[in-house]
PDB file of N, CA and C in Angstrom:
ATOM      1  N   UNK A   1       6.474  11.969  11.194  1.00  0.00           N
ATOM      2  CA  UNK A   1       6.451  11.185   9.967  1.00  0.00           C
ATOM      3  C   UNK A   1       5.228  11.595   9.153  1.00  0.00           C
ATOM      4  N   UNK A   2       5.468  11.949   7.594  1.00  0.00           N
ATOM      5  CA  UNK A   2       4.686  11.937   7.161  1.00  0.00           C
ATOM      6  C   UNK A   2       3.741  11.274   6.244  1.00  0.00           C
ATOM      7  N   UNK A   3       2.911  11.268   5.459  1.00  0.00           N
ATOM      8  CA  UNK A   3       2.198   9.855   4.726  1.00  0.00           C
ATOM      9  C   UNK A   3       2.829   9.423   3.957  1.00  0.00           C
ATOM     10  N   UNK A   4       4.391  10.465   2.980  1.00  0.00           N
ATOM     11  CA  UNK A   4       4.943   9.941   2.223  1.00  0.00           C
ATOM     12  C   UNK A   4       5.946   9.030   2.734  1.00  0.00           C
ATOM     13  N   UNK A   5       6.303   8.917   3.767  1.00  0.00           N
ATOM     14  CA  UNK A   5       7.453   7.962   4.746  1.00  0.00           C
ATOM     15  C   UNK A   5       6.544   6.946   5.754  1.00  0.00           C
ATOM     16  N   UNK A   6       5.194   7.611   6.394  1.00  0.00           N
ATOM     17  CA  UNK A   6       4.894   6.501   7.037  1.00  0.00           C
ATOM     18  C   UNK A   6       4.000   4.938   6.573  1.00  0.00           C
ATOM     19  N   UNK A   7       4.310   4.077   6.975  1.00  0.00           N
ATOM     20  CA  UNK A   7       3.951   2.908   6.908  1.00  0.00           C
ATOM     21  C   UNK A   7       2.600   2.675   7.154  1.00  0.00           C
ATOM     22  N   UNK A   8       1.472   1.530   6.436  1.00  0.00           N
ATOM     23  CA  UNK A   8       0.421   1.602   6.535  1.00  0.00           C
ATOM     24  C   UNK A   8      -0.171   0.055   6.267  1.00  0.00           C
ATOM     25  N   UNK A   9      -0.928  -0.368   7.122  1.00  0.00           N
ATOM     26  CA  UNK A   9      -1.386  -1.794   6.822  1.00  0.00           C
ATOM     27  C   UNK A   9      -2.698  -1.668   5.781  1.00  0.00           C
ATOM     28  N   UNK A  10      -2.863  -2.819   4.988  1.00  0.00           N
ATOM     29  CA  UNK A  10      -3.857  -2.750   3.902  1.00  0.00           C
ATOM     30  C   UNK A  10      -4.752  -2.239   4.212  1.00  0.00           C
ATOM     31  N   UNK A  11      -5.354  -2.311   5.337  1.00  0.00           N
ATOM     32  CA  UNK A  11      -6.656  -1.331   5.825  1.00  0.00           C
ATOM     33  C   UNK A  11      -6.239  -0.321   5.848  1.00  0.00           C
ATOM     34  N   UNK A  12      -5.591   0.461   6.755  1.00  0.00           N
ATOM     35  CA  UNK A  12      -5.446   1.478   7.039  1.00  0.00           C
ATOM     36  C   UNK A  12      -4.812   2.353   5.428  1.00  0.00           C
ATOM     37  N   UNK A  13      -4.656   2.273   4.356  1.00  0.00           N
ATOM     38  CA  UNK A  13      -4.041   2.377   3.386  1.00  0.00           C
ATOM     39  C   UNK A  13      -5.489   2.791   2.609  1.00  0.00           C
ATOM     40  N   UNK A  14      -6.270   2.257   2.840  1.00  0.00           N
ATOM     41  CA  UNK A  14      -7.381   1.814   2.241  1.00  0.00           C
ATOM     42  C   UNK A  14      -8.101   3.038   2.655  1.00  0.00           C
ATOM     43  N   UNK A  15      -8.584   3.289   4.052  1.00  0.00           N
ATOM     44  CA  UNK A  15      -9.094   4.113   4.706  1.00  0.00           C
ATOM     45  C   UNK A  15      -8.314   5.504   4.421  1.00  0.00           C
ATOM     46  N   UNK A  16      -7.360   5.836   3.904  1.00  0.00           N
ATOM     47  CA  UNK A  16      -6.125   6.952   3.721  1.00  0.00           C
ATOM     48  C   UNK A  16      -7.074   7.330   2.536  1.00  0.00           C
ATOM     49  N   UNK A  17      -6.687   6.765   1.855  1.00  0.00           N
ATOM     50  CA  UNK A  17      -6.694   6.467   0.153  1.00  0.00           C
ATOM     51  C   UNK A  17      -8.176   6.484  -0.721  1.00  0.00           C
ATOM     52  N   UNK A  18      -9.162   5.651  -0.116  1.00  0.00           N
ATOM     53  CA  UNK A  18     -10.444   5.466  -0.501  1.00  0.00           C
ATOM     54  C   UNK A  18     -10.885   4.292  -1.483  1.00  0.00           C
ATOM     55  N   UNK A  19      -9.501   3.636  -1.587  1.00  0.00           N
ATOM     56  CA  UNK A  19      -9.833   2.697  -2.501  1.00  0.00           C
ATOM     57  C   UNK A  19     -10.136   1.880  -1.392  1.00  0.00           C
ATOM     58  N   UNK A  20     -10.677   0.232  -2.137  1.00  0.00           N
ATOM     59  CA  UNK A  20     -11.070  -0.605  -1.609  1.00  0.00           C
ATOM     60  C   UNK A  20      -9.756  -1.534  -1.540  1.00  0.00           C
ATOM     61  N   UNK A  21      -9.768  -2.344  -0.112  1.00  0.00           N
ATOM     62  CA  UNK A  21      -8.818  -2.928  -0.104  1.00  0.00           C
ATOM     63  C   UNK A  21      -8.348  -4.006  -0.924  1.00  0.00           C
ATOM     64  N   UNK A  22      -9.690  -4.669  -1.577  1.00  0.00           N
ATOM     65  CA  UNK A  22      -9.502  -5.298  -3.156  1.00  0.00           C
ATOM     66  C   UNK A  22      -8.935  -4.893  -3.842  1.00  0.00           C
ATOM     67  N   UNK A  23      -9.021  -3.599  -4.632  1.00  0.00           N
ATOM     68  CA  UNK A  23      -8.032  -2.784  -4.957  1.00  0.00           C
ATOM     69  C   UNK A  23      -6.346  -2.926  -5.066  1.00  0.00           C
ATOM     70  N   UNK A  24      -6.447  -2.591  -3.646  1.00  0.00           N
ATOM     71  CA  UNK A  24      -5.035  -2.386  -2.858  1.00  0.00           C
ATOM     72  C   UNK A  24      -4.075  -3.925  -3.452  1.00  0.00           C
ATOM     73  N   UNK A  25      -4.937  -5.062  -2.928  1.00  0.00           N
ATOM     74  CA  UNK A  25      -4.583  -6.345  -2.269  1.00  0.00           C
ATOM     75  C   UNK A  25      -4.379  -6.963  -3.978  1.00  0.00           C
ATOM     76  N   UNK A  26      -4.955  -6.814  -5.096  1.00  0.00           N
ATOM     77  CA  UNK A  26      -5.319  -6.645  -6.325  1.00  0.00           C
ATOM     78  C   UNK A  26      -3.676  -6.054  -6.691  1.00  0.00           C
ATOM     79  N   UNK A  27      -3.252  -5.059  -6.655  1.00  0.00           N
ATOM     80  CA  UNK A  27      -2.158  -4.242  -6.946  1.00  0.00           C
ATOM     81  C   UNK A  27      -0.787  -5.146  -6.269  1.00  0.00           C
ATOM     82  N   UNK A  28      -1.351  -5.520  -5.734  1.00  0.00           N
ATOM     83  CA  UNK A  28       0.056  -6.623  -4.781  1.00  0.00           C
ATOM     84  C   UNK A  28       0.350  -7.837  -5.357  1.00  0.00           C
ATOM     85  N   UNK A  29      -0.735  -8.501  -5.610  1.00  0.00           N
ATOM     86  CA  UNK A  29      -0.760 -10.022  -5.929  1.00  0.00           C
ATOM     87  C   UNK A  29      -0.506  -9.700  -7.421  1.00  0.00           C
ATOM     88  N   UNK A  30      -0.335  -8.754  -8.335  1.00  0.00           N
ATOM     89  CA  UNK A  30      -0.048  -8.613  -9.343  1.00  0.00           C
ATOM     90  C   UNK A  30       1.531  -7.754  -9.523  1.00  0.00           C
ATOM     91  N   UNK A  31       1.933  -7.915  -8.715  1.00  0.00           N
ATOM     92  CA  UNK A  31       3.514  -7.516  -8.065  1.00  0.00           C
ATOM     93  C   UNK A  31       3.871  -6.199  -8.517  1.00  0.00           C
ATOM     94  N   UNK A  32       2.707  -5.056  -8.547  1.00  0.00           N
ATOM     95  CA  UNK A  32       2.973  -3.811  -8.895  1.00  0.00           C
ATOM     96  C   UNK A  32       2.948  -2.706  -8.026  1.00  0.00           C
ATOM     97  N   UNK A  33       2.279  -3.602  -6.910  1.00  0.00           N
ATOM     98  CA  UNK A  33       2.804  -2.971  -5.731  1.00  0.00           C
ATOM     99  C   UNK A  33       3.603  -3.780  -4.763  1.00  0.00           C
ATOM    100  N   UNK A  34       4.737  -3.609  -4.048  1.00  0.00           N
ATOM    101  CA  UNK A  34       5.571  -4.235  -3.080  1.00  0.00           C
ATOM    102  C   UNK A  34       5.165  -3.865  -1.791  1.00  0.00           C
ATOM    103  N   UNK A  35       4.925  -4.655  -0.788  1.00  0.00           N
ATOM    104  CA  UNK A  35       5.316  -3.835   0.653  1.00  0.00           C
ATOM    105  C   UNK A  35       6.632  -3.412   1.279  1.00  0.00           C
ATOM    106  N   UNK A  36       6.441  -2.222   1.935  1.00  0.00           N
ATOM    107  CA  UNK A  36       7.699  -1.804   2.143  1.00  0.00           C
ATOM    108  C   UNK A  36       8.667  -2.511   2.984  1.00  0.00           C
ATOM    109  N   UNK A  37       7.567  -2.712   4.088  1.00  0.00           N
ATOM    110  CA  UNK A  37       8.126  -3.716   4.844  1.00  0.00           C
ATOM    111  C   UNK A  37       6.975  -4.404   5.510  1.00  0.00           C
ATOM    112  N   UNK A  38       6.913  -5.212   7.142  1.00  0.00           N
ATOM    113  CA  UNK A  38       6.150  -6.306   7.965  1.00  0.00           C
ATOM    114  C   UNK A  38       6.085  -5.472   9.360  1.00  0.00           C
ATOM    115  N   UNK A  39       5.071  -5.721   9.806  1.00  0.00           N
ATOM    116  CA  UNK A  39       5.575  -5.093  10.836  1.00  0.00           C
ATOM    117  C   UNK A  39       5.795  -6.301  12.032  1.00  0.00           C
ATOM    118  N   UNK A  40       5.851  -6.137  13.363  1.00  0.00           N
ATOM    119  CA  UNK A  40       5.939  -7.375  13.811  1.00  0.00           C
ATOM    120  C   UNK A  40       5.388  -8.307  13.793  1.00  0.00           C
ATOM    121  N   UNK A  41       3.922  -8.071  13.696  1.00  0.00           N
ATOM    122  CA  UNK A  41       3.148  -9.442  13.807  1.00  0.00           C
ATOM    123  C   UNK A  41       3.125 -10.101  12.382  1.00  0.00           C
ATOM    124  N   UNK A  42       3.880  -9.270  11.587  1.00  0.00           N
ATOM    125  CA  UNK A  42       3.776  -9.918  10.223  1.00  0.00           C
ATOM    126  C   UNK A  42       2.756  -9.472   9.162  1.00  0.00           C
ATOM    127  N   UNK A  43       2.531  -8.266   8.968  1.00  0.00           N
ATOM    128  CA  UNK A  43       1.533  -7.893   8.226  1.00  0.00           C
ATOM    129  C   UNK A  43       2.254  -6.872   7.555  1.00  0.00           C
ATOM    130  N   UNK A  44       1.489  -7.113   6.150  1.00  0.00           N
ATOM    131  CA  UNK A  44       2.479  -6.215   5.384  1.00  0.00           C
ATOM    132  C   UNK A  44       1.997  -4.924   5.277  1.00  0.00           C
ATOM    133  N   UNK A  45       3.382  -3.554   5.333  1.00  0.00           N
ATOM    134  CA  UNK A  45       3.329  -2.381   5.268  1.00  0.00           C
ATOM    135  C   UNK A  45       3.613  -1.785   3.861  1.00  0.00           C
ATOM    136  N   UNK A  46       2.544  -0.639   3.847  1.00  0.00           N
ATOM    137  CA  UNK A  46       2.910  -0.267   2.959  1.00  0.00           C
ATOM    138  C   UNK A  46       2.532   1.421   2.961  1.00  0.00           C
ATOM    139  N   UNK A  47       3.827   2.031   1.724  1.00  0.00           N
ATOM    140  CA  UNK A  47       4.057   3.340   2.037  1.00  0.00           C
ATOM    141  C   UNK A  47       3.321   4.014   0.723  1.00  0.00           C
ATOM    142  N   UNK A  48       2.041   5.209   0.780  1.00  0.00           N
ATOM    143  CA  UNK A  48       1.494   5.666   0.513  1.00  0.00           C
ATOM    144  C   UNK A  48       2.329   5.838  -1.080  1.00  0.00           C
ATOM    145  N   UNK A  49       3.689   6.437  -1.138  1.00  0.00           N
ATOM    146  CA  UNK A  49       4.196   6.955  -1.941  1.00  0.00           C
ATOM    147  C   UNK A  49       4.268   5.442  -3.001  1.00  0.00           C
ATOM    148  N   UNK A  50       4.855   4.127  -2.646  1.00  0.00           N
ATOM    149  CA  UNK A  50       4.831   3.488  -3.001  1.00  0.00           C
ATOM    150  C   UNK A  50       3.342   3.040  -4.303  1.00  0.00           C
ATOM    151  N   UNK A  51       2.037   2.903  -3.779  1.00  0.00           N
ATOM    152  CA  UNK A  51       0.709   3.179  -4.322  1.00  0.00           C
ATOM    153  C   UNK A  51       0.556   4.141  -5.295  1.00  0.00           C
ATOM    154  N   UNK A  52       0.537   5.474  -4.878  1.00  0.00           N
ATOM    155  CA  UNK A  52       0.740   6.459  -5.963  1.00  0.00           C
ATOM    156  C   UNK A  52       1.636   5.823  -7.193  1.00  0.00           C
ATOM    157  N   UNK A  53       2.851   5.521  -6.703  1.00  0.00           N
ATOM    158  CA  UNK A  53       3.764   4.804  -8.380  1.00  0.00           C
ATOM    159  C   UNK A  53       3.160   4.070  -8.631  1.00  0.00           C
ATOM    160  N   UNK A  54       2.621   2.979  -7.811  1.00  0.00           N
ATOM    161  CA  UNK A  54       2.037   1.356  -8.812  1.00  0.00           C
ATOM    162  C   UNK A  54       0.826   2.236  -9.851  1.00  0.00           C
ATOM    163  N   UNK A  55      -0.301   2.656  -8.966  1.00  0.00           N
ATOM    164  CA  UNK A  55      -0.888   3.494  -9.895  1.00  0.00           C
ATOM    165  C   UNK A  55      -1.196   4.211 -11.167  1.00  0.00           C
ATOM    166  N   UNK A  56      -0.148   4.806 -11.030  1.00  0.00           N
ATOM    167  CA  UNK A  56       0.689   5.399 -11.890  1.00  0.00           C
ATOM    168  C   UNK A  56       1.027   4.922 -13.423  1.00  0.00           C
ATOM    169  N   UNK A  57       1.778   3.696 -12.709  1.00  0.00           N
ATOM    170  CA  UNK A  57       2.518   2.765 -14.209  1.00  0.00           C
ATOM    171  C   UNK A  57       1.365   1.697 -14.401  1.00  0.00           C
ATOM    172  N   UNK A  58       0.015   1.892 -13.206  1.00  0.00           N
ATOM    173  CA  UNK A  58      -1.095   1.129 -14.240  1.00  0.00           C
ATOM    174  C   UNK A  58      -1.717   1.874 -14.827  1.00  0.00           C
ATOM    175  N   UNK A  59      -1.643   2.796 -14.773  1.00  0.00           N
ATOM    176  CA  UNK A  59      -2.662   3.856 -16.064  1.00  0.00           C
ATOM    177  C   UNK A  59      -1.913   3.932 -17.210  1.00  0.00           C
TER     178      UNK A  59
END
């Protein structure tokens, strides 16, 4: 799997990426980014490729 398919929790997204998870968490609560999906314990995933678009359509 690669970063454009694999799944990533807000940290780990963060740590990928270099933004701050404020940032990240910022991009969500403003519904421009979605998670892709949960994983079991319930934390939301999210796919690299996904970020790049929110990004994107905020510039």
């Amino acid at each position: 799997m690669d970063d454009r398919t694999e799944l990533f929790t807000i940290g780990q997204l963060a740590r990928r990426t270099g933004l701050p998870v404020r940032t990240i968490r910022f991009c969500s609560d403003l519904d421009l980014l979605s998670p892709t999906g949960r994983s079991p314990g319930g934390y939301r995933r999210y796919a690299v490729a996904r970020l790049v678009a929110a990004l994107r359509a905020a510039s």
